[in-house]
Protein backbone atom coordinates (compact mmCIF):
# COMPACT_ATOMS: atom_id res chain seq x y z
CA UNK A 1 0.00 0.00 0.00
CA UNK A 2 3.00 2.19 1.02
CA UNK A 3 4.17 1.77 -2.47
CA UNK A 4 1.02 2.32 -4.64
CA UNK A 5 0.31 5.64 -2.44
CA UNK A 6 4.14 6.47 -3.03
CA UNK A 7 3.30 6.12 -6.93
CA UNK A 8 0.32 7.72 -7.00
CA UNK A 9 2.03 10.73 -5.81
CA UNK A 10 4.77 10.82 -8.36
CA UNK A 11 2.01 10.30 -11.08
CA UNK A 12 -0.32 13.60 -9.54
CA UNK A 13 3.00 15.66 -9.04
CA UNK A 14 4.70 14.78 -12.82
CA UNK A 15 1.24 14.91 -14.55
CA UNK A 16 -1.87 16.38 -15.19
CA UNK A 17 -3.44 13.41 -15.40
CA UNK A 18 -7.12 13.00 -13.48
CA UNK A 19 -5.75 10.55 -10.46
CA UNK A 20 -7.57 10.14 -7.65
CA UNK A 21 -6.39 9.14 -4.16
CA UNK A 22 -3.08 8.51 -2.70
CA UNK A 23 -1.66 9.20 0.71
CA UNK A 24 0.37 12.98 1.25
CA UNK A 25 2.33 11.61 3.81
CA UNK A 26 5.86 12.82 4.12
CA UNK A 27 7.17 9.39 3.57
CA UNK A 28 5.08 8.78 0.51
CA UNK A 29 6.65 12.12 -0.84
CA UNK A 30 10.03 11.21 -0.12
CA UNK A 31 9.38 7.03 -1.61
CA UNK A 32 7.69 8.68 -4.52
CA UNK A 33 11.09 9.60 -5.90
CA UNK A 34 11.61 6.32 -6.82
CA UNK A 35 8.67 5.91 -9.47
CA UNK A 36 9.90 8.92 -11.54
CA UNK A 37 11.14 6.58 -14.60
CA UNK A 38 7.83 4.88 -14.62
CA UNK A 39 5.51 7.52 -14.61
CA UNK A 40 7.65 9.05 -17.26
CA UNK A 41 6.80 5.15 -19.59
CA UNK A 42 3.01 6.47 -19.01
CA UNK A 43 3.80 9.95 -20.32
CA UNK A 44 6.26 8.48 -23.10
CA UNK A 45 3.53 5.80 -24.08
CA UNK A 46 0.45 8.72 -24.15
CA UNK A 47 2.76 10.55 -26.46
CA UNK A 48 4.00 8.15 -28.69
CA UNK A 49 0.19 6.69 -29.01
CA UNK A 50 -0.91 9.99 -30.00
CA UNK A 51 2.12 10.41 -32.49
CA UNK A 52 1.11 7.18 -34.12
CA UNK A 53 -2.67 8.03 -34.26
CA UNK A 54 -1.53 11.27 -35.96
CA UNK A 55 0.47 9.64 -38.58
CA UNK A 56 -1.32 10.82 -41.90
CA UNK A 57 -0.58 14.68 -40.45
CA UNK A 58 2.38 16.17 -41.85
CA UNK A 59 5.66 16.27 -39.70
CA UNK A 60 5.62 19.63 -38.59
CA UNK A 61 2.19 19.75 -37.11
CA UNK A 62 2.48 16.43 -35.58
CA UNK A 63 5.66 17.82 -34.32
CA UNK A 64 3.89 20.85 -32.75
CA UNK A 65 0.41 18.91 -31.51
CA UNK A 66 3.32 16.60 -29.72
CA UNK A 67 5.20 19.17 -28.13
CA UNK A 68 2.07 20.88 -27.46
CA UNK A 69 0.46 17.06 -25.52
CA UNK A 70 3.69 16.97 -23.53
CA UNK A 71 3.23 20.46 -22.12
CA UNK A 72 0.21 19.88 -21.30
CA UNK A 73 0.18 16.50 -19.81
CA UNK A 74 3.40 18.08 -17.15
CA UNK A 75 1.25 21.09 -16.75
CA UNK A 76 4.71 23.32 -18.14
CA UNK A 77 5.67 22.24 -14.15
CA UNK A 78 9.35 21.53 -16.00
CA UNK A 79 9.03 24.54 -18.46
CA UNK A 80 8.07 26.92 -15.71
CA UNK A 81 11.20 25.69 -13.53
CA UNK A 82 13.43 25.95 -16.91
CA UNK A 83 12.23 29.61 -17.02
CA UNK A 84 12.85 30.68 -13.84
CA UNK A 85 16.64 28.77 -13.42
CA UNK A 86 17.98 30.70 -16.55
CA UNK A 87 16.52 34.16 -15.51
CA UNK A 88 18.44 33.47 -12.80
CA UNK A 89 21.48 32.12 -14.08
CA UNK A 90 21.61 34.20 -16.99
CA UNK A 91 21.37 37.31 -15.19
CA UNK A 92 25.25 37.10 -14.15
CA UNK A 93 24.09 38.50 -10.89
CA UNK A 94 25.17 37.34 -7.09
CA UNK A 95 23.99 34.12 -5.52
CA UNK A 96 21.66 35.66 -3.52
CA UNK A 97 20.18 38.40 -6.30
CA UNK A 98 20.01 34.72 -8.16
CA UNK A 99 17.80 32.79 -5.63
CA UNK A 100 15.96 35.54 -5.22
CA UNK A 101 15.30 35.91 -8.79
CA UNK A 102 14.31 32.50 -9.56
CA UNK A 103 11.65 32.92 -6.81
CA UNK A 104 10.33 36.11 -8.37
CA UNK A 105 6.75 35.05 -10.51
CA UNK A 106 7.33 37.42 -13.01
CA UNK A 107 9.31 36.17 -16.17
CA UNK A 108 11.99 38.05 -17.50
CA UNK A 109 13.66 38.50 -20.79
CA UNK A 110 16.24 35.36 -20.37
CA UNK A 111 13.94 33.17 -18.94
CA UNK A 112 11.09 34.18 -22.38
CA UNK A 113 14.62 34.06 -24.66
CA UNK A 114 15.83 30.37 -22.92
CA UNK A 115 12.37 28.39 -23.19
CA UNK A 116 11.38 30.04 -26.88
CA UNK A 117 15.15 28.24 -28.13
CA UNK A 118 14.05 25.43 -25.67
CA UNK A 119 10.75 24.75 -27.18
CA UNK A 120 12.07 25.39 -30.84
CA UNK A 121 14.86 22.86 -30.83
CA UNK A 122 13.02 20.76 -29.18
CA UNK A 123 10.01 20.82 -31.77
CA UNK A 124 12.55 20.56 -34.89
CA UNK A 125 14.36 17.59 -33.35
CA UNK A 126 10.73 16.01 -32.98
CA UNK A 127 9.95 16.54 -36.60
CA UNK A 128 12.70 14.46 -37.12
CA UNK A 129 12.29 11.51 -36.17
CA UNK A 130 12.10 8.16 -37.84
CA UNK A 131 9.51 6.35 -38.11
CA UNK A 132 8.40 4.36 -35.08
CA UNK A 133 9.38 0.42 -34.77
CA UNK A 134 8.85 -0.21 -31.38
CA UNK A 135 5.74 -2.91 -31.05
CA UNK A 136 3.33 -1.99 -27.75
CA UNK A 137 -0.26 -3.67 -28.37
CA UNK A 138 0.15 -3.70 -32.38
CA UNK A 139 1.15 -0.36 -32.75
CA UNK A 140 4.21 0.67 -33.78
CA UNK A 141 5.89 4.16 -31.63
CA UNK A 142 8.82 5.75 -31.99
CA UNK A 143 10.90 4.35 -29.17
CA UNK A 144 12.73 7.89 -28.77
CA UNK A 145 9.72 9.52 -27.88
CA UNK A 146 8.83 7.03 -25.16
CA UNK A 147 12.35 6.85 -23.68
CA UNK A 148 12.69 10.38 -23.57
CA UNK A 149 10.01 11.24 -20.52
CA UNK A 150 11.67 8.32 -19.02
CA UNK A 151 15.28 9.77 -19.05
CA UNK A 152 13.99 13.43 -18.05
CA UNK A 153 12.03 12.12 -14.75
CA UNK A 154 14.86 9.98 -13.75
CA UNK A 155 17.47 12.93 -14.03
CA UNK A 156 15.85 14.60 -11.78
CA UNK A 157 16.52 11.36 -8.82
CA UNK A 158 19.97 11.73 -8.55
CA UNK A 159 19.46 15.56 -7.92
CA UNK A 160 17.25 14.84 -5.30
CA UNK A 161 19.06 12.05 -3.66
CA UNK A 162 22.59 13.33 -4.12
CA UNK A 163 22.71 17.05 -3.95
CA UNK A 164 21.40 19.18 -1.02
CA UNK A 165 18.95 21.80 -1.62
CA UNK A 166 19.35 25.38 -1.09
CA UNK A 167 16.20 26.58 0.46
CA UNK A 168 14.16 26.22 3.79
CA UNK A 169 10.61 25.01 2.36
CA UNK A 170 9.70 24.05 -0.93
CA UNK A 171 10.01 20.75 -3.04
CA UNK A 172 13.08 19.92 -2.10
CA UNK A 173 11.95 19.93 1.62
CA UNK A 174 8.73 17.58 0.48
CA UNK A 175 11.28 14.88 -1.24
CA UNK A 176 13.78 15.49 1.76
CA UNK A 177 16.40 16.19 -0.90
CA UNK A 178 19.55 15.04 -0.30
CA UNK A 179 18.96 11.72 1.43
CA UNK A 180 17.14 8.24 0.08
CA UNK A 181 19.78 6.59 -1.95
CA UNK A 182 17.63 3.91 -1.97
CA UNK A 183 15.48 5.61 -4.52
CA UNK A 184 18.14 6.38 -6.47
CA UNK A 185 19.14 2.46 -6.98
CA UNK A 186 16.01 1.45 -7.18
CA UNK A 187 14.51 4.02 -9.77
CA UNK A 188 18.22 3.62 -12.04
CA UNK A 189 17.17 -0.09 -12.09
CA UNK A 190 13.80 0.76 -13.17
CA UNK A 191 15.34 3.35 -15.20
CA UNK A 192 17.71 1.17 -16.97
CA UNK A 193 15.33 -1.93 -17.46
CA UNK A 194 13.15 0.50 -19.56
CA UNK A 195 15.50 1.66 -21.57
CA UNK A 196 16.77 -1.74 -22.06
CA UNK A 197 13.70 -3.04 -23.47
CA UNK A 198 12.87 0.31 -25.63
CA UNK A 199 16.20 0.38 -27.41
CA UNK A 200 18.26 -2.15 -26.46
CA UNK A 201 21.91 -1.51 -25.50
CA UNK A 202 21.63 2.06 -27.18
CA UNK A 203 19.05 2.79 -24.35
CA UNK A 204 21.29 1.87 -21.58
CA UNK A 205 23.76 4.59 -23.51
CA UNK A 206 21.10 7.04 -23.90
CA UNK A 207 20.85 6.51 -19.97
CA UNK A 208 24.44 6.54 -19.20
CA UNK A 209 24.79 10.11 -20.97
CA UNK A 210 21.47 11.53 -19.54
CA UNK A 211 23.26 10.50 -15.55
CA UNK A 212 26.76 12.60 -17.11
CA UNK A 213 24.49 15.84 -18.22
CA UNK A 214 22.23 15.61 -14.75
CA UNK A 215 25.58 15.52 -12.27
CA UNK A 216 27.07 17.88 -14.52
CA UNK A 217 24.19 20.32 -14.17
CA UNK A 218 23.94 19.53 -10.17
CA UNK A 219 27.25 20.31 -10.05
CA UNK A 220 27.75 23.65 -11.89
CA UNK A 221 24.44 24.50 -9.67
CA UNK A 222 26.19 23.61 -6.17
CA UNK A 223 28.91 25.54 -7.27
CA UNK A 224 27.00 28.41 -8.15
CA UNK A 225 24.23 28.56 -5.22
CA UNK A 226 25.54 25.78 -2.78
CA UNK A 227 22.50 23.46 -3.29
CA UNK A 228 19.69 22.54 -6.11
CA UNK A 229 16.23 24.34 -5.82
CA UNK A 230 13.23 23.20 -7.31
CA UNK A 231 13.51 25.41 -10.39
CA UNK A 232 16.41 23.97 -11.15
CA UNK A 233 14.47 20.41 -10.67
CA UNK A 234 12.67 21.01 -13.37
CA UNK A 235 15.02 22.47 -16.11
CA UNK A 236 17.20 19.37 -15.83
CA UNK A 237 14.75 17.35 -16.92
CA UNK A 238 13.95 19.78 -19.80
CA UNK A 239 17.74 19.51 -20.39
CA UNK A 240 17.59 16.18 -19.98
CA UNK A 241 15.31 15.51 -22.72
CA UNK A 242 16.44 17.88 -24.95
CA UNK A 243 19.87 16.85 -24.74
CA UNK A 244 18.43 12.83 -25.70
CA UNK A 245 16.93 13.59 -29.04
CA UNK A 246 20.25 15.44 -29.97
CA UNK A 247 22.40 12.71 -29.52
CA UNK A 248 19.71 9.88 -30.67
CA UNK A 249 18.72 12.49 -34.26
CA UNK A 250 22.43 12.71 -34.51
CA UNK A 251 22.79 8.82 -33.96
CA UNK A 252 19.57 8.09 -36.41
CA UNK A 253 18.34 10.81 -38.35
């Protein structure tokens, strides 16, 4: 029960999807960690089903209605944290005119500049792909675009397992960042058992990069600030899947 409360939290924190129940105990927030990878399969399965359905739409609309599903199905959570980390960072301020930045809710002109480059690689890398091949219930999807929620959630474990986080409250506090390593084992497992049976040894490279680009980020951002906030949470995984369908367009397109 412990665990199915635990995932139903990850699910109705990642997504907008319409779940119902699940506990909001401070333990389930802090297990919930571990089921990152998987609720990123659901997300990467929703997606690719939808790509497939589309498939007599050109490329560049289906590219866009895609983009435009995955936004929607996060609720921008990992957009709106991608904003406010590079208004911050860009601004070449101090760390504390930088914290207090990122917590500002008004969006400034790095932040708009960052996400519009975000959103347009990531939509012209999507208009790329090939053709899907993987085989889930007769259909065939694009294994790329159901690895690539699964790589984006799971960067964001070993930043909340392995780096401490900077402020007092907040969503670091709620995943009691900075301790549970056994989430971290247990959702790379998961992690790399997906990506395993998506693509095969090339998955298990796809996942080996995406760990190098999330401890690089955590990092450059303990560095910088002395610990990870939850803007910064959710432009790795942005990163994270942006960074992906480089490397796998490069490898197959």
């Amino acid at each position: 029960m412990k665990n199915i409360d635990a995932f139903l939290v990850a699910l109705k924190f990642l997504t907008r999807l319409p779940i119902k129940g699940g506990g909001n105990s401070p333990e389930a927030w802090r297990r919930s960690v571990a089921y990152f990878p998987l609720v990123g399969l659901i997300l990467g399965i929703i997606m690719a089903g939808v790509w497939q359905a589309l498939v007599w739409v050109p490329a560049l609309p289906r590219a866009g209605l895609i983009l435009a599903l995955a936004v929607f199905l996060s609720g921008g959570l990992h957009l709106d944290g991608f904003i406010d980390s590079m208004d911050g960072l860009l601004s070449g301020r101090d760390r504390e005119r930088i914290l207090a930045i990122m917590k500002d809710s008004h969006v400034g002109a790095h932040g708009v500049t960052a996400v519009v480059t975000l959103l347009l690689i990531k939509f012209s890398l999507l208009a790329v792909l090939p053709p899907g091949h993987l085989q889930v219930a007769g259909l065939a999807l694009p294994p790329a675009l159901v690895l690539m929620p699964v790589l984006g959630r799971w960067a964001m474990v070993p930043a909340l397992t392995c780096f401490p986080y900077v402020r007092r409250e907040g969503l670091g506090v709620l995943f009691q960042a900075g301790g549970g390593r056994r989430n971290l084992i247990y959702s790379t497992f998961v992690a790399a058992l997906l990506a395993w049976l998506i693509m095969g040894p090339a998955g298990l490279f796809y996942l080996f990069l995406t760990a190098l680009v999330s401890l690089a980020w955590c990092g450059w951002i303990r560095r910088l600030l002395g610990g990870m906030t939850g803007d910064t949470y959710g432009a790795l995984a942005e990163i994270a899947e942006v960074f992906f369908l480089v490397v796998y367009c490069l490898r197959t397109c």
